[in-house]
Protein backbone atom coordinates (compact mmCIF):
# COMPACT_ATOMS: atom_id res chain seq x y z
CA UNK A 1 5.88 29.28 14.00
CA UNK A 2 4.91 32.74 12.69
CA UNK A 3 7.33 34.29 10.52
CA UNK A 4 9.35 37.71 11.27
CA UNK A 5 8.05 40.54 10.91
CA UNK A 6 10.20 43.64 9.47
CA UNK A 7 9.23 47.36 8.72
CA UNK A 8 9.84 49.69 6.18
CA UNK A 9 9.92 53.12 6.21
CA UNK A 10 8.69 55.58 3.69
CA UNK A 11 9.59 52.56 1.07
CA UNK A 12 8.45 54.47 -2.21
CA UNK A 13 10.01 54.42 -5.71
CA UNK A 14 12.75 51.37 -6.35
CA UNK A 15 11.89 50.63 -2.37
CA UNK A 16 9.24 48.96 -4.00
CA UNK A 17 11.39 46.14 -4.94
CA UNK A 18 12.68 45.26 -1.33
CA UNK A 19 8.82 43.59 -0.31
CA UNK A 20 9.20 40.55 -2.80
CA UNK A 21 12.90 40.31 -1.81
CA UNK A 22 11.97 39.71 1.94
CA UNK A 23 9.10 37.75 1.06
CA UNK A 24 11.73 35.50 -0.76
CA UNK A 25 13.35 34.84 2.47
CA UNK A 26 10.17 34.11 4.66
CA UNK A 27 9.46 37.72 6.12
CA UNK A 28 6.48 40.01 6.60
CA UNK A 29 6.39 43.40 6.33
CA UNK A 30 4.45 46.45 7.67
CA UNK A 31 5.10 49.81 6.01
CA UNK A 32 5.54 52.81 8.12
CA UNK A 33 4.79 56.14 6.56
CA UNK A 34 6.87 58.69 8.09
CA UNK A 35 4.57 62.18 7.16
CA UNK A 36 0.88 62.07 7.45
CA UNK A 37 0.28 61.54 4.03
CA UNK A 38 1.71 59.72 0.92
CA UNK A 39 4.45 61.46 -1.01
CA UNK A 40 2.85 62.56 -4.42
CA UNK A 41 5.84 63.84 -6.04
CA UNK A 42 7.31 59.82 -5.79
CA UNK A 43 6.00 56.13 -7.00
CA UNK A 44 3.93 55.05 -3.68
CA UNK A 45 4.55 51.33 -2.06
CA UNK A 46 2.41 48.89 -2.97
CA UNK A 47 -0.48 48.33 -0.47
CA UNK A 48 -0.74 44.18 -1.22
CA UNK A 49 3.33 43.93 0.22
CA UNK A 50 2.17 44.87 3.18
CA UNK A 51 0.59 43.43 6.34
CA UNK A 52 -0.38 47.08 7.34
CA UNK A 53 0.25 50.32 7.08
CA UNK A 54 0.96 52.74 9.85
CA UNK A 55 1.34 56.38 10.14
CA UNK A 56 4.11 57.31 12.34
CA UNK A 57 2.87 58.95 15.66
CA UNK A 58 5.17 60.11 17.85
CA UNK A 59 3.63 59.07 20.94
CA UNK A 60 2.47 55.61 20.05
CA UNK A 61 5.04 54.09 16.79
CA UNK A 62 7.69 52.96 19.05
CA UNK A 63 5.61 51.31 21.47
CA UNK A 64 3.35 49.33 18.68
CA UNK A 65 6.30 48.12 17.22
CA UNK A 66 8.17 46.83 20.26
CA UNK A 67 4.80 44.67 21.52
CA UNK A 68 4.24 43.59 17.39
CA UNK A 69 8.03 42.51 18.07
CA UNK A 70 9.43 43.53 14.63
CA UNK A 71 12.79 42.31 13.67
CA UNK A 72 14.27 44.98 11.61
CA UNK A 73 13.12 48.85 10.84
CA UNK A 74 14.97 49.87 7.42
CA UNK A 75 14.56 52.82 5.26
CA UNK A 76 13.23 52.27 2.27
CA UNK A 77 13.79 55.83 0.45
CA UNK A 78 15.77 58.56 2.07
CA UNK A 79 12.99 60.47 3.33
CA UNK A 80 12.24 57.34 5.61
CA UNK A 81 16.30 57.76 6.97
CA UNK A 82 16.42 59.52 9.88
CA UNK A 83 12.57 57.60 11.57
CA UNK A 84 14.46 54.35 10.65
CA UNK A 85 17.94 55.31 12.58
CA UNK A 86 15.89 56.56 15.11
CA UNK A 87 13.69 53.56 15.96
CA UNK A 88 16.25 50.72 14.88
CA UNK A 89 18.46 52.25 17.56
CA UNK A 90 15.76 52.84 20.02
CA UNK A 91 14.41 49.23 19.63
CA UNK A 92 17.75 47.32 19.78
CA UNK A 93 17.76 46.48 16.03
CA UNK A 94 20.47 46.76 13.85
CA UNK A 95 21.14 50.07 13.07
CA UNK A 96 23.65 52.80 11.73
CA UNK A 97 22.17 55.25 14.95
CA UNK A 98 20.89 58.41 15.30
CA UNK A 99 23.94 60.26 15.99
CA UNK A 100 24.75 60.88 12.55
CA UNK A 101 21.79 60.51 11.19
CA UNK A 102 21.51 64.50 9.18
CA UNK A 103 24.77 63.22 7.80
CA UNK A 104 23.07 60.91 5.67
CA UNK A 105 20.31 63.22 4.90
CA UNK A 106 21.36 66.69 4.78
CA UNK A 107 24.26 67.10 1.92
CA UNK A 108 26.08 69.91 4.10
CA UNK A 109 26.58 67.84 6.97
CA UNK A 110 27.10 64.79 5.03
CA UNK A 111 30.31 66.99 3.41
CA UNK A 112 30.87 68.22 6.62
CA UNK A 113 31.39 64.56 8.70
CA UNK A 114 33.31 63.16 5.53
CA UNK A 115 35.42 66.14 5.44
CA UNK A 116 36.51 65.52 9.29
CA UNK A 117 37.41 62.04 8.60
CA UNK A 118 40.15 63.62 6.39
CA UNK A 119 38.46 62.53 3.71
CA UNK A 120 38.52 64.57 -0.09
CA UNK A 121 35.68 66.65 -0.50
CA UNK A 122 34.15 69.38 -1.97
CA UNK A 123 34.45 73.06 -0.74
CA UNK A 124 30.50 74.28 0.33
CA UNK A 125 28.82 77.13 1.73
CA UNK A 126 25.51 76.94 2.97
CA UNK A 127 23.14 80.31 2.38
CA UNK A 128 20.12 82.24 1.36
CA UNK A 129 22.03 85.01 0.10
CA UNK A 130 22.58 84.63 -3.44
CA UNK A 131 25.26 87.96 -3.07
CA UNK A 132 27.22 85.97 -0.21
CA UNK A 133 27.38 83.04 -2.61
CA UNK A 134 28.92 85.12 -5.47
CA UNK A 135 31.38 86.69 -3.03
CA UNK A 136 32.19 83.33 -1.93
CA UNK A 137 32.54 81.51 -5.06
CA UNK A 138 34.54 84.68 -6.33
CA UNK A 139 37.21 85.02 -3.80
CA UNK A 140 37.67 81.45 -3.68
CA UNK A 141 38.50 80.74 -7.42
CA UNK A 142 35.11 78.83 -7.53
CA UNK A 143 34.08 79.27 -11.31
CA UNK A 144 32.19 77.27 -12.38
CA UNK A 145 30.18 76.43 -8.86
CA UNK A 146 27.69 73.92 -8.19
CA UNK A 147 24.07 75.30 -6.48
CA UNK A 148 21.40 72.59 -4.90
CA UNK A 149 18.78 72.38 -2.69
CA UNK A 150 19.71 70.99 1.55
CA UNK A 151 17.59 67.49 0.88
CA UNK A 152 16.87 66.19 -2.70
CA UNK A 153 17.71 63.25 -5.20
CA UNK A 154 17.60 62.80 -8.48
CA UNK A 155 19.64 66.10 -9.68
CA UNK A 156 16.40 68.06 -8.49
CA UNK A 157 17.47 71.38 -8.66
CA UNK A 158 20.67 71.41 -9.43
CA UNK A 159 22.81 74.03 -11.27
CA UNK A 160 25.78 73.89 -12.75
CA UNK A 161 26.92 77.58 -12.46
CA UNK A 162 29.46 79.02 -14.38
CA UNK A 163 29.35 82.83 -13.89
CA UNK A 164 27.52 85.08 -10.97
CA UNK A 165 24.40 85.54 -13.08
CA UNK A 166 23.92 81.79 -13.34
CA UNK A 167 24.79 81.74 -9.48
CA UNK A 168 22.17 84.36 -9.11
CA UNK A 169 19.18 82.46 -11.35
CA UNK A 170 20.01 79.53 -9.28
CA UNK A 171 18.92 80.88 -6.29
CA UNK A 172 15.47 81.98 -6.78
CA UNK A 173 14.64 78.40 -8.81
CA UNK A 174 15.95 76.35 -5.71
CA UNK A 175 14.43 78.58 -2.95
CA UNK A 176 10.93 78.78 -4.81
CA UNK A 177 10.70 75.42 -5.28
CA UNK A 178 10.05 72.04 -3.03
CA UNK A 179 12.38 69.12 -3.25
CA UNK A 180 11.52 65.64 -4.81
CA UNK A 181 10.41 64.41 -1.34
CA UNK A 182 7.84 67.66 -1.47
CA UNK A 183 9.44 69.79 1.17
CA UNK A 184 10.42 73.25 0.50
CA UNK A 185 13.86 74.14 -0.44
CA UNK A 186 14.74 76.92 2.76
CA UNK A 187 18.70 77.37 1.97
CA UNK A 188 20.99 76.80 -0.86
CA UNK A 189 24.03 74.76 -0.91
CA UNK A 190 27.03 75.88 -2.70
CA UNK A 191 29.69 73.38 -3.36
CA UNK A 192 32.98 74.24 -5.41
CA UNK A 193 32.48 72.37 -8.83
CA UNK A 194 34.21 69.10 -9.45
CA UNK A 195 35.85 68.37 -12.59
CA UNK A 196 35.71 64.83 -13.51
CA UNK A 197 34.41 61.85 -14.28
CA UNK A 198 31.32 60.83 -11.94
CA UNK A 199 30.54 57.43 -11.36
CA UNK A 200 27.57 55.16 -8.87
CA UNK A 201 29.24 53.18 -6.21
CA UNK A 202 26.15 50.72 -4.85
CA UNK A 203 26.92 48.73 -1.59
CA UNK A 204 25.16 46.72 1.26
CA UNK A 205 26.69 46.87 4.39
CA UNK A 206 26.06 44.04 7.95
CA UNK A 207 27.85 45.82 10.62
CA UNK A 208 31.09 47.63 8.31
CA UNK A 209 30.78 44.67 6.02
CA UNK A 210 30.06 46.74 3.29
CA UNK A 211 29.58 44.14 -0.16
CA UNK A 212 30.16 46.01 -3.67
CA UNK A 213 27.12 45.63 -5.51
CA UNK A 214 28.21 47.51 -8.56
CA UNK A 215 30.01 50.45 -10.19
CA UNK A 216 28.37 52.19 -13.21
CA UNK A 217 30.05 55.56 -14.96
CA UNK A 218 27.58 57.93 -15.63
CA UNK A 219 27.82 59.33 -19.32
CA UNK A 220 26.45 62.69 -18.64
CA UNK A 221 25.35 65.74 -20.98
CA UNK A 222 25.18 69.34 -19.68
CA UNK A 223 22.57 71.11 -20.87
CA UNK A 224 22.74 75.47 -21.75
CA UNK A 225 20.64 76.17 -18.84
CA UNK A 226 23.65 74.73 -16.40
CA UNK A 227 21.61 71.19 -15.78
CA UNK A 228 23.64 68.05 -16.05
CA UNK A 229 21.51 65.22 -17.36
CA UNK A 230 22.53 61.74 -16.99
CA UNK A 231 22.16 60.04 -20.50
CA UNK A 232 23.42 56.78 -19.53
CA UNK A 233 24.54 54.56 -16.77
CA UNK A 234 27.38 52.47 -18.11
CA UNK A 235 28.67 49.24 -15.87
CA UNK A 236 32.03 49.12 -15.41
CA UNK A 237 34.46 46.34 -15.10
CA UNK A 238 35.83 45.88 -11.77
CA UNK A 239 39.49 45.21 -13.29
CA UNK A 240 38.82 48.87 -14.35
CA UNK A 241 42.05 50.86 -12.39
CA UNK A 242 39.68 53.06 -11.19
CA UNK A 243 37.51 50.98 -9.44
CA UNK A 244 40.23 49.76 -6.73
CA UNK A 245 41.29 53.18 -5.84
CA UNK A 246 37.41 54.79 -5.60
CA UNK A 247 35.85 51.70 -4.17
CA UNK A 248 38.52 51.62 -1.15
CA UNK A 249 37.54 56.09 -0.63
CA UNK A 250 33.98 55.07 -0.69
CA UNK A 251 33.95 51.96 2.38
CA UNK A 252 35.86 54.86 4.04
CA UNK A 253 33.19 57.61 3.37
CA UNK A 254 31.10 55.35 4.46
CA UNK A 255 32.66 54.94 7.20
CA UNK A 256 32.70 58.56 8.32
CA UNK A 257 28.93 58.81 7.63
CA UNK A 258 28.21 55.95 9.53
CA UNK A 259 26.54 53.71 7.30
CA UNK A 260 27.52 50.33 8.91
CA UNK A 261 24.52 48.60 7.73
CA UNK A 262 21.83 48.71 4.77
CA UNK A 263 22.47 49.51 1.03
CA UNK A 264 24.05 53.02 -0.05
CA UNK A 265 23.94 54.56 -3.37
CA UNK A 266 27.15 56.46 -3.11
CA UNK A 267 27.66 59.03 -6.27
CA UNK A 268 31.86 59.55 -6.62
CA UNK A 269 33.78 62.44 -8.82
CA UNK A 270 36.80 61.22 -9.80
CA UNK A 271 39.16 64.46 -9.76
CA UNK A 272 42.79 64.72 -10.78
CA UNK A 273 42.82 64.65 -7.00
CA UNK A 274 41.52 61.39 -7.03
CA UNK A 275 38.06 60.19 -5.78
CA UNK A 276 35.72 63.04 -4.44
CA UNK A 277 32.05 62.07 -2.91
CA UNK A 278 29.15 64.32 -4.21
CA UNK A 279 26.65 62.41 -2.19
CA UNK A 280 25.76 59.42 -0.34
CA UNK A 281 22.14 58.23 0.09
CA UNK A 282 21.65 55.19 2.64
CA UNK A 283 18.71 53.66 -0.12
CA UNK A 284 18.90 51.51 -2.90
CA UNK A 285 19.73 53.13 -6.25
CA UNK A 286 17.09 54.68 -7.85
CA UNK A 287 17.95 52.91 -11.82
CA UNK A 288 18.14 49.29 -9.64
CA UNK A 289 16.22 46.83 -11.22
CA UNK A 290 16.36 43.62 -9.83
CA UNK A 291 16.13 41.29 -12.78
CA UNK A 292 18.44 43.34 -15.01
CA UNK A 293 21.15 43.42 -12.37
CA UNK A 294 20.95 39.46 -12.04
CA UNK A 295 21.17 39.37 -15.86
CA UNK A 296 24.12 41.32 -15.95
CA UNK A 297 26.06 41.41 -11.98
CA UNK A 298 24.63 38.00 -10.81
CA UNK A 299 23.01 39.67 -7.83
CA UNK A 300 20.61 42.86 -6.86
CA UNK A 301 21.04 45.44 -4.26
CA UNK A 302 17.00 44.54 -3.18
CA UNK A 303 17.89 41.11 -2.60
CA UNK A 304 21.16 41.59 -0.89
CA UNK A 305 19.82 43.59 1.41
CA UNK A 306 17.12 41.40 2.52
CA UNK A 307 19.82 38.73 2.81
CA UNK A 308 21.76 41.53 5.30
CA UNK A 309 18.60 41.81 7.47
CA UNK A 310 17.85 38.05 7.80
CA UNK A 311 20.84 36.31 6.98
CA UNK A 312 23.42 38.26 8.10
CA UNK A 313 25.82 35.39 8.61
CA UNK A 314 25.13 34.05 5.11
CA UNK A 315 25.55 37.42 3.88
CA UNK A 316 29.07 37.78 5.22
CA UNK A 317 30.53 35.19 2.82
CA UNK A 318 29.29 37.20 -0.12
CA UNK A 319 31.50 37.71 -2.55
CA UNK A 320 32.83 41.79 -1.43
CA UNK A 321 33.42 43.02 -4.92
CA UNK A 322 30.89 42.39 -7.83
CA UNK A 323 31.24 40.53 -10.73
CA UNK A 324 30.48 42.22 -14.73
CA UNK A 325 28.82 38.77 -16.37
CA UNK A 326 28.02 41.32 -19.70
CA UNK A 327 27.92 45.06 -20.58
CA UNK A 328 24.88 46.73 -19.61
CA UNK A 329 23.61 50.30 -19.77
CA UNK A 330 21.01 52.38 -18.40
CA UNK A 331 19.62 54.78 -20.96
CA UNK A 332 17.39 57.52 -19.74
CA UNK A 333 16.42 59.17 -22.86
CA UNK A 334 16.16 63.25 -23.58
CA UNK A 335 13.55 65.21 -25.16
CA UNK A 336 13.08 68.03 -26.92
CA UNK A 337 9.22 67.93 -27.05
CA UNK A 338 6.73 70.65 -25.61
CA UNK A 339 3.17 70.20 -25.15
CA UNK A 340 0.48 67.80 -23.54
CA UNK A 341 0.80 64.15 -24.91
CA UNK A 342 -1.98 63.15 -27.12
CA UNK A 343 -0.93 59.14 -27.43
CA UNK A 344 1.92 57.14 -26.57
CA UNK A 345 2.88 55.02 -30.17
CA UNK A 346 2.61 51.36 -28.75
CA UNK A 347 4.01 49.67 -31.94
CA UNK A 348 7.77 51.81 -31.59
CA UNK A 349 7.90 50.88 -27.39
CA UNK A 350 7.06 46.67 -29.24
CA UNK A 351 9.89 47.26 -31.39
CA UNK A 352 12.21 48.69 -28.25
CA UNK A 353 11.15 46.60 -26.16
CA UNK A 354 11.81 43.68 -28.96
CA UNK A 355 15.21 44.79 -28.65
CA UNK A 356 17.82 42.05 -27.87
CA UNK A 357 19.48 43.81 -25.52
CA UNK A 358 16.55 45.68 -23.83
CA UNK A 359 15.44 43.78 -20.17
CA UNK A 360 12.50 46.63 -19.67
CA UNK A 361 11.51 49.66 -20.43
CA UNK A 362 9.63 52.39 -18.50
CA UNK A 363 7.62 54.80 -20.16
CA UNK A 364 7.00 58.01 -17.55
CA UNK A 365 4.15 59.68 -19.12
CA UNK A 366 0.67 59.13 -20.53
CA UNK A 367 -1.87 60.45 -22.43
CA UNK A 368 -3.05 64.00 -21.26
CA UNK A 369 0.24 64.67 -19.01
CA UNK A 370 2.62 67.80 -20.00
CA UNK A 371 5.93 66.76 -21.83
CA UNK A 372 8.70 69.41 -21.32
CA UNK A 373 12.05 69.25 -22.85
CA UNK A 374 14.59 67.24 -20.50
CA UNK A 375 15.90 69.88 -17.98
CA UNK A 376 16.99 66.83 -15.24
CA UNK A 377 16.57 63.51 -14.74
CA UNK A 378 13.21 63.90 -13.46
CA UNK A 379 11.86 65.19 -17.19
CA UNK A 380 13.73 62.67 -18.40
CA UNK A 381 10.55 60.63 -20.12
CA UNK A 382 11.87 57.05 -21.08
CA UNK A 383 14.36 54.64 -18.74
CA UNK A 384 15.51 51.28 -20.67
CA UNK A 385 17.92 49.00 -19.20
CA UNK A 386 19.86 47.16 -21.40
CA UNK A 387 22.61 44.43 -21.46
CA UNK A 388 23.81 42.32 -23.76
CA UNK A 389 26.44 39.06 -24.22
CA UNK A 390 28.49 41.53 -26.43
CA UNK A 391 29.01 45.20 -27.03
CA UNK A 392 27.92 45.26 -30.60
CA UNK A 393 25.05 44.19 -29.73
CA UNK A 394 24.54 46.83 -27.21
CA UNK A 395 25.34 49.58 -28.95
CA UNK A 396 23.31 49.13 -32.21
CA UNK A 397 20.39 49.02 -29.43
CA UNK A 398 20.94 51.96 -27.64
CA UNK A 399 21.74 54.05 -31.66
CA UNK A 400 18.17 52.64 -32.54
CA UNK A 401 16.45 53.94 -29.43
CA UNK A 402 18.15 57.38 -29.38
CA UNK A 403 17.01 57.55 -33.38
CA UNK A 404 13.07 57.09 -31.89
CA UNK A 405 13.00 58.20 -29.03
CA UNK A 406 11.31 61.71 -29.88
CA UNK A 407 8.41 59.80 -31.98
CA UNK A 408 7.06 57.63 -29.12
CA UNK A 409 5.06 60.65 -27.81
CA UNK A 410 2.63 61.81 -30.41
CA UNK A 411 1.70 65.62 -29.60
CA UNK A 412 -1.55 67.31 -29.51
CA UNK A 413 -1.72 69.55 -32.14
């Protein structure tokens, strides 16, 4: 018998990892690129996962795909959402459906369907005017403000704004500018600011199901230029009081955005008003890594979701809450350096990587690329993910990177 055969859309960065986790399970793949050509700003899929890949055509994709008699279609980045929604539910496949489809892509309309499920959310405005945003932010009490572009990940181009001149720099940065997935930024979305702690809610859903895959607090720095920077990823115990509460307001955002089935990295606020979504994407989290998160949850949002697709029975007696076998961080290290990298010092990435606590350890840039000092998460120029039997153990790691962090890149001079 020949085995099935599933498609991915647009399955760049961490949807890298979902081709070995189908393969696990007996399934072939074909990758479906949803723009004309590869996304340069993003890690590309791996050409040897694939059985082919196709370039989405609006007259022909649908009709390949129903005589090739795939089994599944399945985003695998959010730029690949709103293709997969539409051809899962045109094909018969399981599917969250097109009809609210922007929700999970576009952040006003996302706020917008959560907030009509009577739901906590922010307050937004969507503009091009930076003087309608400071009129709106200033009769509404909304200082500081939050300014973003429609589509993006990653805290690409976000602004923390705390007065109408930082409103007003915001707008020409995001409006100049084209998102991570390299489309331009056309309008600005301003969202009152949430005061809080933020935190990752990962899931996988089979039809409402929707499995827990993990909670992680983000420790987050704010830097003078209004940009929040996510220093670490901390997992959190799911005896933690705060998990019940925001894990039971996230299966019902869910819920109003109509993410029924597939993973969802859902980012939460948790207000003196209680839990407050920022923003959901229907992908995998971008910091998953599938061996660390077997090390330290017993399970990985990659191969869950796999198990959703072609197992969905099986699935359904997963556990629906994760477990926290040992503490585990993700660090995503600052910089302060300027300048075009000359080497990258090998023997202090041995000694990190030698750490006992450190699982891997991804070095962005190379010799002859531009370092810039951190600004987001995207200049952010080292990710290590750590975990660790004890604490201890875990923190002296993490003190010993952030002490050498700044001498891994050696500088021209």
């Amino acid at each position: 018998m020949s085995r099935p055969l599933g498609v991915l859309v647009d399955a760049y960065s961490t949807g890298n990892y979902l081709p070995p986790a189908f393969a696990r399970l007996g399934v072939d793949l074909l990758h479906l690129q949803s723009t004309p050509e590869l996304m340069p700003s993003m890690l590309a899929p791996a050409r040897e996962s694939y059985q082919d890949f196709l370039v989405h055509d609006q007259d022909d994709t649908e009709r390949d795909l129903k005589e090739l008699g795939v089994s599944f279609v399945l985003a695998g980045q959010e730029a690949g959402v709103p293709l997969a929604d539409s051809l899962s539910e045109t094909l018969g496949l399981r599917t969250n459906g097109a009809t609210l489809s922007s929700a999970r892509r576009n952040k006003h309309h996302m706020i917008e369907a959560v907030a009509a499920a009577g739901l906590r959310t922010a307050e937004q405005l969507l503009t091009t005017d930076a003087d309608e945003a400071v009129a709106w932010a200033t009769s509404r009490g909304h200082w500081p403000c939050v300014a973003k572009p429609l589509e993006s990940a990653s805290t690409d181009g976000v602004f923390v704004c705390r007065n109408e001149d930082d409103l007003r720099r915001a707008f020409p940065a995001i409006l100049t500018a084209q998102n991570i997935f390299d489309d331009p930024n056309e309008q600005v979305l301003v969202q009152s600011y949430l005061a809080g702690t933020e935190y990752i809610v990962d899931s996988v859903s089979v039809d409402g199901h929707a499995v827990i895959v993990g909670v992680w607090q983000y420790d987050k720095r704010l830097l003078s230029n209004g940009k929040p920077i996510y220093n670490r990823d901390i997992l959190v115990d799911p005896d933690a009081a705060v998990v019940g509460p925001m894990v039971e307001y996230t299966r019902e955002v869910l819920a109003a955005l109509g993410v029924r089935n597939g993973p969802a990295h859902s980012e939460i606020i948790v207000t003196e008003r209680g839990p407050v979504v920022v923003e959901v994407g229907a992908r995998l989290n971008g910091n998953m890594h599938p061996v660390f998160h077997d090390i330290c949850l017993g399970a990985n949002q990659a191969d869950l979701t796999a198990l959703a697709y072609v197992r969905p029975d099986e699935f359904a007696r997963v556990d629906a809450l994760y477990t926290k076998r040992q503490p585990a961080i993700v660090f995503n290290t600052p910089t302060e350096l300027s300048g075009r990298i000359a080497s990258v010092d090998t023997a202090i990435v041995d000694q990190i990587r030698a750490l006992p606590s450190v699982v891997d350890v991804t070095i962005k840039r190379k010799a002859g690329d531009v370092i810039v000092p951190t600004r987001d998460l995207l200049t952010s120029p080292i990710r290590v993910f750590m975990t660790a039997p004890d604490q201890e153990t875990l923190d002296a790691d993490y003190r010993f990177i952030d002490s050498v962090r700044e001498s891994v890149y050696v500088l021209e001079s």
